[in-house]
C-alpha atoms as a PDB file:
ATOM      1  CA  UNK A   1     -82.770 -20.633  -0.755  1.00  0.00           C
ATOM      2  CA  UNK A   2     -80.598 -18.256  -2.875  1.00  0.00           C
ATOM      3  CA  UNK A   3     -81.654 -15.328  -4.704  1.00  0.00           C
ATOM      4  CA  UNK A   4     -80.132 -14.509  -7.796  1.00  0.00           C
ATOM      5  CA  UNK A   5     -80.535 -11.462  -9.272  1.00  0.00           C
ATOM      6  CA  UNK A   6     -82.941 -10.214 -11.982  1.00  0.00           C
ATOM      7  CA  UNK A   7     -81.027  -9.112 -15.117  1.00  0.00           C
ATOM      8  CA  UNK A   8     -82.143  -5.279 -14.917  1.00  0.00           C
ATOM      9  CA  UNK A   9     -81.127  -4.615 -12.171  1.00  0.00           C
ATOM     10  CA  UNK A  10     -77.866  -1.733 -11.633  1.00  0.00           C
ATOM     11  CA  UNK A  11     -75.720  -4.199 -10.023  1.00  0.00           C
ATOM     12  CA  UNK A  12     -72.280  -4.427 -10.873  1.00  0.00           C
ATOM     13  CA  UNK A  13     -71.243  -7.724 -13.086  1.00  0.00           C
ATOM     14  CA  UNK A  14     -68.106  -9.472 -13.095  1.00  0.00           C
ATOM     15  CA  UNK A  15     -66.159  -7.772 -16.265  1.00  0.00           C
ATOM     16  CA  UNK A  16     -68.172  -4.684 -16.365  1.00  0.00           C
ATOM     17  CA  UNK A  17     -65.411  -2.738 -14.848  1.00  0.00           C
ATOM     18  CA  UNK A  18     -63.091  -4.292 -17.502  1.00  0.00           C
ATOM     19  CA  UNK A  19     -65.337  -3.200 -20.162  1.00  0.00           C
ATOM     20  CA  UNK A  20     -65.741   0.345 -19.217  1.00  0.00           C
ATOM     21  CA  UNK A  21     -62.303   1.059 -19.033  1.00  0.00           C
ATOM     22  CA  UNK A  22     -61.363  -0.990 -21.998  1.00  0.00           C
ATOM     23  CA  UNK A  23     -63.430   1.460 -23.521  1.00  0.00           C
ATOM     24  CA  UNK A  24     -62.144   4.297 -22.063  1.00  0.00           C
ATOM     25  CA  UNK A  25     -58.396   3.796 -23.144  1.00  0.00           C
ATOM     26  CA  UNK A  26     -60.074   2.611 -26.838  1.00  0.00           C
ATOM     27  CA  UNK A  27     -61.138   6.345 -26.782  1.00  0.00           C
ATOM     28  CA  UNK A  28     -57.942   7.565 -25.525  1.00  0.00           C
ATOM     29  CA  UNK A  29     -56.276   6.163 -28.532  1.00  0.00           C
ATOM     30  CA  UNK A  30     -59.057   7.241 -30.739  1.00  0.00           C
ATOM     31  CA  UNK A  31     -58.292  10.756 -29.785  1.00  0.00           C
ATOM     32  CA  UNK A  32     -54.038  10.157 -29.812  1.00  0.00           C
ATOM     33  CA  UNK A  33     -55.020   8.502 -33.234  1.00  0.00           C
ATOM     34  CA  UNK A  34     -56.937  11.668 -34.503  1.00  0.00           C
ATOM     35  CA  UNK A  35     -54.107  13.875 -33.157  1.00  0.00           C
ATOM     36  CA  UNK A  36     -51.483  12.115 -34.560  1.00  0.00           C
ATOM     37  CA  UNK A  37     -52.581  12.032 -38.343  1.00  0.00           C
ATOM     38  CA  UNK A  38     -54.127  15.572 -38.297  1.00  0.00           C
ATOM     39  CA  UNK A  39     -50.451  17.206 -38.882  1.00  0.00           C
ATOM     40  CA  UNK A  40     -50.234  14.719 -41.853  1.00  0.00           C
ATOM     41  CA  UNK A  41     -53.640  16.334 -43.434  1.00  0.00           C
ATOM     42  CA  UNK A  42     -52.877  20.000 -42.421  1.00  0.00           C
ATOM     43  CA  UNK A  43     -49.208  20.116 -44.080  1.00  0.00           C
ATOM     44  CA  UNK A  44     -47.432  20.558 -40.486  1.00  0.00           C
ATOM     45  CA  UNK A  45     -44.417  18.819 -38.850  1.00  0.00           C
ATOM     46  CA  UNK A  46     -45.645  15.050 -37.817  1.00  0.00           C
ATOM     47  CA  UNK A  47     -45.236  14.027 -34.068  1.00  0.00           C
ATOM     48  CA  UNK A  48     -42.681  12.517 -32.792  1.00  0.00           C
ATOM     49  CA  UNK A  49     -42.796   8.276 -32.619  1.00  0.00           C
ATOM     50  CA  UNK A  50     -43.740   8.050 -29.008  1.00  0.00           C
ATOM     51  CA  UNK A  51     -46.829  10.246 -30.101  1.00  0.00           C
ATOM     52  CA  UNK A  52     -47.476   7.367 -32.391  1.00  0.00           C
ATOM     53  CA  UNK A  53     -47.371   5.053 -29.511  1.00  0.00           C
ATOM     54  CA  UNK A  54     -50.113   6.482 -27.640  1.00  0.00           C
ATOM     55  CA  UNK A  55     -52.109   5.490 -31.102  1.00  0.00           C
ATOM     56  CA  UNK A  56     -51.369   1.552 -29.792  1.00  0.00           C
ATOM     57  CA  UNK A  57     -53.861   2.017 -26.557  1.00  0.00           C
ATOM     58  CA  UNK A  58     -57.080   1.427 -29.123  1.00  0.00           C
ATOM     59  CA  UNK A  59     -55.957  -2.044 -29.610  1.00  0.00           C
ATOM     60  CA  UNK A  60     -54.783  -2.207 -25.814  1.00  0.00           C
ATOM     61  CA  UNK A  61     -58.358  -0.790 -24.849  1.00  0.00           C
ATOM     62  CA  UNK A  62     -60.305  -3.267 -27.145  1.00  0.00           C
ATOM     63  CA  UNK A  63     -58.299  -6.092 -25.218  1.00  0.00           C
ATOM     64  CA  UNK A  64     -59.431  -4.723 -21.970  1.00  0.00           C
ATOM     65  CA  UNK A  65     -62.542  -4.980 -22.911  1.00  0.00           C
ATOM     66  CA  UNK A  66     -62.485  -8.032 -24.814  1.00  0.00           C
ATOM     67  CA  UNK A  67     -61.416  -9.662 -21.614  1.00  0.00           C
ATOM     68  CA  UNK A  68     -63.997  -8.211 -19.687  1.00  0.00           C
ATOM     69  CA  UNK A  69     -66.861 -10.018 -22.285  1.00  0.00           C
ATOM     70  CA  UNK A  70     -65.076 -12.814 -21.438  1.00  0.00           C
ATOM     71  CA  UNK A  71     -65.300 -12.843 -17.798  1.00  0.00           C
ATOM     72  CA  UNK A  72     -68.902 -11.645 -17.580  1.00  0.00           C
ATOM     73  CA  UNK A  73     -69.727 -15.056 -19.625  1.00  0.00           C
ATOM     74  CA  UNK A  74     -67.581 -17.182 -17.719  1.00  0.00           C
ATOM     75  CA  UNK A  75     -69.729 -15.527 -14.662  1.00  0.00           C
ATOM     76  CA  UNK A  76     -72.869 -16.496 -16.234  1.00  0.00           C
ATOM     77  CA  UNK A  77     -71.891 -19.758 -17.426  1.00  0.00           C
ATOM     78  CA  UNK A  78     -71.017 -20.235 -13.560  1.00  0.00           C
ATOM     79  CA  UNK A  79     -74.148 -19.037 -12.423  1.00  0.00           C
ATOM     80  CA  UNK A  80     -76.555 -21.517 -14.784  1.00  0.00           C
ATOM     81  CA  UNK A  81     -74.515 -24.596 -14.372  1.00  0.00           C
ATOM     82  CA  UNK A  82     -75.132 -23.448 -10.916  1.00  0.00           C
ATOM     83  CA  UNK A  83     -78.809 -23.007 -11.247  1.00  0.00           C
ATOM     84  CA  UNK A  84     -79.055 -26.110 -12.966  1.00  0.00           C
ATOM     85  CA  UNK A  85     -77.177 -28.425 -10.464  1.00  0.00           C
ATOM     86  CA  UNK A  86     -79.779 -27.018  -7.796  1.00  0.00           C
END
């Protein structure tokens, strides 16, 4: 007899590592975003283009993530065809 797990508990999912550090580059770029256009708002010298670069990791992070949603429901569609077959 298997056990599977009850959905509170702390365990680790498939694509929950994916999703946390999707979001942590999405905030990365956030910030580089922020930092990049203040100089346009406070009348200073812009950044250089590879500073604008950096501003590409929110899309980079929200793919990270994205595929991390996607794994977790490929897990779970796993685990009830699963369920279902037993």
């Amino acid at each position: 007899m298997t056990v599977t797990p009850h959905p509170d508990d702390d365990a680790a999912r498939p694509g929950d590592g994916l999703v946390k550090a999707g979001g942590i580059v999405f905030i990365a770029g956030a910030v580089a975003t922020l930092a990049t256009m203040a100089p346009l708002f406070l009348d200073t010298d812009p950044f250089p283009s590879y500073a604008w670069a950096v501003c590409m990791l929110m899309g980079v992070g929200f793919v990270i993530s994205a595929a991390g949603v996607l794994r977790s429901a490929a897990a779970q569609r796993k685990a009830a065809r699963a369920s279902q077959a037993a």
